[in-house]
C-alpha atoms as a PDB file:
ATOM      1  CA  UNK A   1       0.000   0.000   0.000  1.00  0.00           C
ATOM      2  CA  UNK A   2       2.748   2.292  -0.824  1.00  0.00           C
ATOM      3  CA  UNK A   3       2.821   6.068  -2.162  1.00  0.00           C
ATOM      4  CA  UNK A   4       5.142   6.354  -4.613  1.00  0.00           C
ATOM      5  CA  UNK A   5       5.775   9.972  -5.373  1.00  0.00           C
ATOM      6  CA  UNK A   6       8.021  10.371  -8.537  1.00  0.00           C
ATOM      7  CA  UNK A   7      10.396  13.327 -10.536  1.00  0.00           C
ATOM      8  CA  UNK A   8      11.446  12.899 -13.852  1.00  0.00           C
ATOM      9  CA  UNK A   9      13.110  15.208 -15.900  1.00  0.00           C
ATOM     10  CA  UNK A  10      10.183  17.319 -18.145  1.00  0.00           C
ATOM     11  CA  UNK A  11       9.467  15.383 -21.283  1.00  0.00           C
ATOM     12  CA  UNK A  12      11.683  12.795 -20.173  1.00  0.00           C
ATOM     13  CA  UNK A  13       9.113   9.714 -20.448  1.00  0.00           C
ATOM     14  CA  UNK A  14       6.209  10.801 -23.177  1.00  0.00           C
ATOM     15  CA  UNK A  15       3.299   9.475 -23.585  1.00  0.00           C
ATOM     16  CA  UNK A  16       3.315   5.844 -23.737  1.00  0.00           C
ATOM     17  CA  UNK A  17       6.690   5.926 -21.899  1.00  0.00           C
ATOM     18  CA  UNK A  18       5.447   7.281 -19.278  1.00  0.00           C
ATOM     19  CA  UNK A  19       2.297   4.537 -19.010  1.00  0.00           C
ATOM     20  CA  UNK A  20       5.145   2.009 -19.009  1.00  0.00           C
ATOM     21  CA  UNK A  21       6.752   3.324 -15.848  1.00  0.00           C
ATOM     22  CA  UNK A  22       4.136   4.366 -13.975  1.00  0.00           C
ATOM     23  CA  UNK A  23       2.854  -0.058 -14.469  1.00  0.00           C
ATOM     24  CA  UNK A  24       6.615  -0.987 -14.192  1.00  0.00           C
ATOM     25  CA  UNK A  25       6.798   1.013 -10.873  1.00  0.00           C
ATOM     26  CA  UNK A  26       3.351  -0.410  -9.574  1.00  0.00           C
ATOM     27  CA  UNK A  27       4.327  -3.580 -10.824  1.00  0.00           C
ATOM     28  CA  UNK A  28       7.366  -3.492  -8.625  1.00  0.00           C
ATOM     29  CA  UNK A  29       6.113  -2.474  -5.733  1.00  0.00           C
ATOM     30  CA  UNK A  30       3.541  -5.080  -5.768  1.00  0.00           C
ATOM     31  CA  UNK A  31       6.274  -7.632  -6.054  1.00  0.00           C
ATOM     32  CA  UNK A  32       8.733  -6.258  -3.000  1.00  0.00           C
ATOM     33  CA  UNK A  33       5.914  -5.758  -1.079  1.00  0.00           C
ATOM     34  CA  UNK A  34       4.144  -8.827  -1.544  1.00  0.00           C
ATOM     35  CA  UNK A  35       0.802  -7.694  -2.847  1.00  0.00           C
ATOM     36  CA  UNK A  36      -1.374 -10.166  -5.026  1.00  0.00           C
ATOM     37  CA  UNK A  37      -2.210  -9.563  -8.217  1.00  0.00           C
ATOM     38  CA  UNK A  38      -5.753  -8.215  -7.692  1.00  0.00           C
ATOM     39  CA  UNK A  39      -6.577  -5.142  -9.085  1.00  0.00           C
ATOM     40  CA  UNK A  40      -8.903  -4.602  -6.693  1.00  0.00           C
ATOM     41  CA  UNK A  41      -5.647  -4.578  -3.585  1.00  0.00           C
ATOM     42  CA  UNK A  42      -3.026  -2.985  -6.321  1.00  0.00           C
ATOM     43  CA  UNK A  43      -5.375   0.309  -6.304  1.00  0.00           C
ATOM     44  CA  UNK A  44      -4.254   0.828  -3.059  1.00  0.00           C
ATOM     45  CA  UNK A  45      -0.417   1.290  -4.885  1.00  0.00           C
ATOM     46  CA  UNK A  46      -0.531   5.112  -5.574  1.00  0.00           C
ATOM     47  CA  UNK A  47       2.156   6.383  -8.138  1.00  0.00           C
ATOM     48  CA  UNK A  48       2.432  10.425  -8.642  1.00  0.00           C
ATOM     49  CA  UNK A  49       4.541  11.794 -11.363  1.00  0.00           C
ATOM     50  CA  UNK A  50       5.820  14.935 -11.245  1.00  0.00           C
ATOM     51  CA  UNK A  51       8.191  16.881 -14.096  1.00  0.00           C
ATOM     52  CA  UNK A  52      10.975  19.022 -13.288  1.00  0.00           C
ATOM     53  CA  UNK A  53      11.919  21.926 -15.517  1.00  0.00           C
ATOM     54  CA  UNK A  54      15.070  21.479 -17.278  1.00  0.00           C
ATOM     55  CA  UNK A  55      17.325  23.775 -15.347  1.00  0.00           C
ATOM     56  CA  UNK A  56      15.800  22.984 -12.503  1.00  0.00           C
ATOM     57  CA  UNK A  57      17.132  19.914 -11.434  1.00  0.00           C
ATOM     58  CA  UNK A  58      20.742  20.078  -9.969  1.00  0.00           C
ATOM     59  CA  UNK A  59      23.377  17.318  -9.150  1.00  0.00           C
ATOM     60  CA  UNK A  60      26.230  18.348  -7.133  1.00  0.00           C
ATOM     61  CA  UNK A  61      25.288  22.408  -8.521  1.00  0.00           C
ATOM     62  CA  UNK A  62      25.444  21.563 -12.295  1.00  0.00           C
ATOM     63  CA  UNK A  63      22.419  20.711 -14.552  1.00  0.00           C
ATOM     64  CA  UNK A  64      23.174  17.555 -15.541  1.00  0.00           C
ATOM     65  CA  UNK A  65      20.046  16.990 -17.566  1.00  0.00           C
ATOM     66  CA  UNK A  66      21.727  16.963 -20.803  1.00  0.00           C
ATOM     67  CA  UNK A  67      24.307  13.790 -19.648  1.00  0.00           C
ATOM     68  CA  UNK A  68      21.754  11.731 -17.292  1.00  0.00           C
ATOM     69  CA  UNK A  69      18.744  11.386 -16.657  1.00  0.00           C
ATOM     70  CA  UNK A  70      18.065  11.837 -12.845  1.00  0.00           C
ATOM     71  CA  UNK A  71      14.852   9.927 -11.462  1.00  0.00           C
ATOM     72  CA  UNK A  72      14.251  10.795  -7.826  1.00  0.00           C
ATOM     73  CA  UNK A  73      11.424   8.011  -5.866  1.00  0.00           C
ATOM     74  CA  UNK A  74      10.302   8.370  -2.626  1.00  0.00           C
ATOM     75  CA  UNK A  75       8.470   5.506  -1.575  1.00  0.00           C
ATOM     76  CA  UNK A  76       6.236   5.972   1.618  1.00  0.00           C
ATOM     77  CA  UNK A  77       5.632   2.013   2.973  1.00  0.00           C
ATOM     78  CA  UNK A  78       4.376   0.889   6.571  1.00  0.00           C
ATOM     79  CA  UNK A  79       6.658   0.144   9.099  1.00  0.00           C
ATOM     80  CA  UNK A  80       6.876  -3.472   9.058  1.00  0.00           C
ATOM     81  CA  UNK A  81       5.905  -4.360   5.896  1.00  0.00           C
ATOM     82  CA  UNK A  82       9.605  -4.741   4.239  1.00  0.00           C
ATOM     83  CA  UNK A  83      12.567  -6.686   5.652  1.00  0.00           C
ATOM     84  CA  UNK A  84      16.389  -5.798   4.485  1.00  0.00           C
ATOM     85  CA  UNK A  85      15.965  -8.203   1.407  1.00  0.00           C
ATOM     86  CA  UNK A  86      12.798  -6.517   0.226  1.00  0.00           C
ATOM     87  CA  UNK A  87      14.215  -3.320   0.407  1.00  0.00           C
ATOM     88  CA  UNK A  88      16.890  -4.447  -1.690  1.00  0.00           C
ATOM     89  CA  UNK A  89      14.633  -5.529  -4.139  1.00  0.00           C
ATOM     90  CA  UNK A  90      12.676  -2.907  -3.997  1.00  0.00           C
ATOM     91  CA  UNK A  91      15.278  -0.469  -4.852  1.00  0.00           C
ATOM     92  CA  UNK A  92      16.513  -2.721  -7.761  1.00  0.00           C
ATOM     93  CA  UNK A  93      12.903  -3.269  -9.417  1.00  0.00           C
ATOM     94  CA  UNK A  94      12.598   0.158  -9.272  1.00  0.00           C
ATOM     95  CA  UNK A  95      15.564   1.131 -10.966  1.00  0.00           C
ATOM     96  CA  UNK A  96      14.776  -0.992 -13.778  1.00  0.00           C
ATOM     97  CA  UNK A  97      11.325   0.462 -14.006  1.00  0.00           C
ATOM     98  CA  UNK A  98      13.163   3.437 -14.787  1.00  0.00           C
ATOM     99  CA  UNK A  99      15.673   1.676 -17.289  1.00  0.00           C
ATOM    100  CA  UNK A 100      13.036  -0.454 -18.799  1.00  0.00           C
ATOM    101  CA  UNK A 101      10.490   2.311 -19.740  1.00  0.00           C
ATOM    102  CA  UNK A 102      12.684   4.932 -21.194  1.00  0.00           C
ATOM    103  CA  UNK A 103      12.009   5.778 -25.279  1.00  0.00           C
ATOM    104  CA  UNK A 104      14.594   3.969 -27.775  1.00  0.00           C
ATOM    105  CA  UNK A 105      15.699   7.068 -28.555  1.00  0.00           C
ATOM    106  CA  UNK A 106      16.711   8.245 -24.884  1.00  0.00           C
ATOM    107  CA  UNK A 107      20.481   7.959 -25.044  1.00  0.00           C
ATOM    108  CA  UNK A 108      21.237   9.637 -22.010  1.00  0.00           C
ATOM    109  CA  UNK A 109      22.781   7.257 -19.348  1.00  0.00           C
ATOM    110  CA  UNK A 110      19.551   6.942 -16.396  1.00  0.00           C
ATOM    111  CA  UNK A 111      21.198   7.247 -12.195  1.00  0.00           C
ATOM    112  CA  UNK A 112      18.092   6.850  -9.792  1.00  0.00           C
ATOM    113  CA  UNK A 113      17.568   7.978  -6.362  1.00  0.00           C
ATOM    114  CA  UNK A 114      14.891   6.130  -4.722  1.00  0.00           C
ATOM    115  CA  UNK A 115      14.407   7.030  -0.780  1.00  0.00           C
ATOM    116  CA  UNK A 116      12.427   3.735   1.116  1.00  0.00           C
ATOM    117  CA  UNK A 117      10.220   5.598   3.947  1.00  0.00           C
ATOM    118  CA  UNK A 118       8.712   3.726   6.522  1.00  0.00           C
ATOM    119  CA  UNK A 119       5.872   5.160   8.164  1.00  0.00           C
ATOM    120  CA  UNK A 120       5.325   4.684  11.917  1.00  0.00           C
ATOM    121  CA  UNK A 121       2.553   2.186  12.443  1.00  0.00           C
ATOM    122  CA  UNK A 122      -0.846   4.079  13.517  1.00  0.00           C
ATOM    123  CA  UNK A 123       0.097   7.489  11.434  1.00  0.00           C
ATOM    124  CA  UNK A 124      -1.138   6.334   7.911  1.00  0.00           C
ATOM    125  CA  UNK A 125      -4.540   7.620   7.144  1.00  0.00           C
ATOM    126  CA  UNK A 126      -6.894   6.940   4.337  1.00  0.00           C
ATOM    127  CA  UNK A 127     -10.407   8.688   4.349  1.00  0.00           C
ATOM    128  CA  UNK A 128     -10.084  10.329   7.707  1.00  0.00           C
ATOM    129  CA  UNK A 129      -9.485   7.241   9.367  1.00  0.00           C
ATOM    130  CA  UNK A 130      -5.790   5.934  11.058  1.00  0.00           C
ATOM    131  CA  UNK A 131      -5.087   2.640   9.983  1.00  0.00           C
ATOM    132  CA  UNK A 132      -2.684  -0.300  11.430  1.00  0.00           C
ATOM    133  CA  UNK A 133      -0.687  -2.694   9.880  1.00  0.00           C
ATOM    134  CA  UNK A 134      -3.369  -5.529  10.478  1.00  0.00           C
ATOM    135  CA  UNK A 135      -5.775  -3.401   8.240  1.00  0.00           C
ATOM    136  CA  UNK A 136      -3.186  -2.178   5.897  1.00  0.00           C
ATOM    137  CA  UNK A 137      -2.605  -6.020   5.916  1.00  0.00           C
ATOM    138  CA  UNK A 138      -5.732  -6.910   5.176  1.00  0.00           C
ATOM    139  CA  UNK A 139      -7.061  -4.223   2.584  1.00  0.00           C
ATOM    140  CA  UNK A 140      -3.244  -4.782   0.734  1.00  0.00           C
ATOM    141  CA  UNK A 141      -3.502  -8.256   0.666  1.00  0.00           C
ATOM    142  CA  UNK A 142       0.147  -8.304   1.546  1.00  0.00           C
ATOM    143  CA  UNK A 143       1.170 -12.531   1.530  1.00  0.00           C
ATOM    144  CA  UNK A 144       3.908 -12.454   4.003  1.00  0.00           C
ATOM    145  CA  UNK A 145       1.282 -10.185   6.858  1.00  0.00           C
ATOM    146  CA  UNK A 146      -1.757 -12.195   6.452  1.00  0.00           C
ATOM    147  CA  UNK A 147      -1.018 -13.610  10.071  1.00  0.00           C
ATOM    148  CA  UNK A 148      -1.657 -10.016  11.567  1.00  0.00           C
ATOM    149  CA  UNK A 149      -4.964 -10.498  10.812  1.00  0.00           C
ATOM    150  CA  UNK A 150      -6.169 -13.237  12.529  1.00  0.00           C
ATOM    151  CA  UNK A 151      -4.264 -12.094  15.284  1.00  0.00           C
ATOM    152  CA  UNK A 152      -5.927  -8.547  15.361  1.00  0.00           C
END
């Protein structure tokens, strides 16, 4: 049940390129998180876009924009949901989303920055309403929590 808020370089990932990565990206965190393939608990997997103007974007105080292409994720989880090897994963499925969805004619050479946050169980709301890992569990569907509910 992640947020995934994203910045790509403006006109970076057009059109159909940027369809790709925004299912590549859901598609990922669906796997390192454990979510089924249900469309019904993937809506819960919310991927934001946003587009930096070239000039904008600085690494180390220089536009790089015209020798890579920065990507910047920050990916808001619930505490508990990932161990150390999901979080690996995580951060590697992501950075192919990236690679994966660019345009054949992108030449430029793609370095990622993707931030895992966990956030503290009982401070994720949804509609006005807190909810804990057992219900995150549950309305997520993720395989490796389904214990927490029964337990709950």
């Amino acid at each position: 049940m992640p947020n995934i808020l994203v910045t790509i370089p403006k006109g970076a990932f057009p059109h159909g390129a940027r369809a790709a990565l925004v299912r590549r990206i859901t598609d990922a965190a669906a796997e390192a998180e454990q979510m089924p393939a249900d469309p019904r608990k993937q809506f819960l997997c919310w991927v934001v876009v946003n587009e930096a103007e070239h000039g904008d974007w600085a690494c180390g105080g220089v536009d790089m924009t015209a020798q890579v292409l920065p990507c910047i994720a920050m990916v808001y989880v619930p505490a508990g949901v990932l161990d150390e090897a999901s979080r690996a994963r995580y951060a590697q499925l992501m950075h192919d989303a990236f690679k994966q969805s660019l345009p054949a004619e992108e030449k430029r050479r793609v370095v990622t920055s993707i931030v895992l946050h966990d956030v503290a169980d009982g401070t994720w709301a949804g509609n006005g309403i807190i909810w804990k890992l057992p219900e995150l569990a549950k309305a997520s569907g993720y395989a490796h929590l389904q214990h927490l509910i029964e337990a709950a």
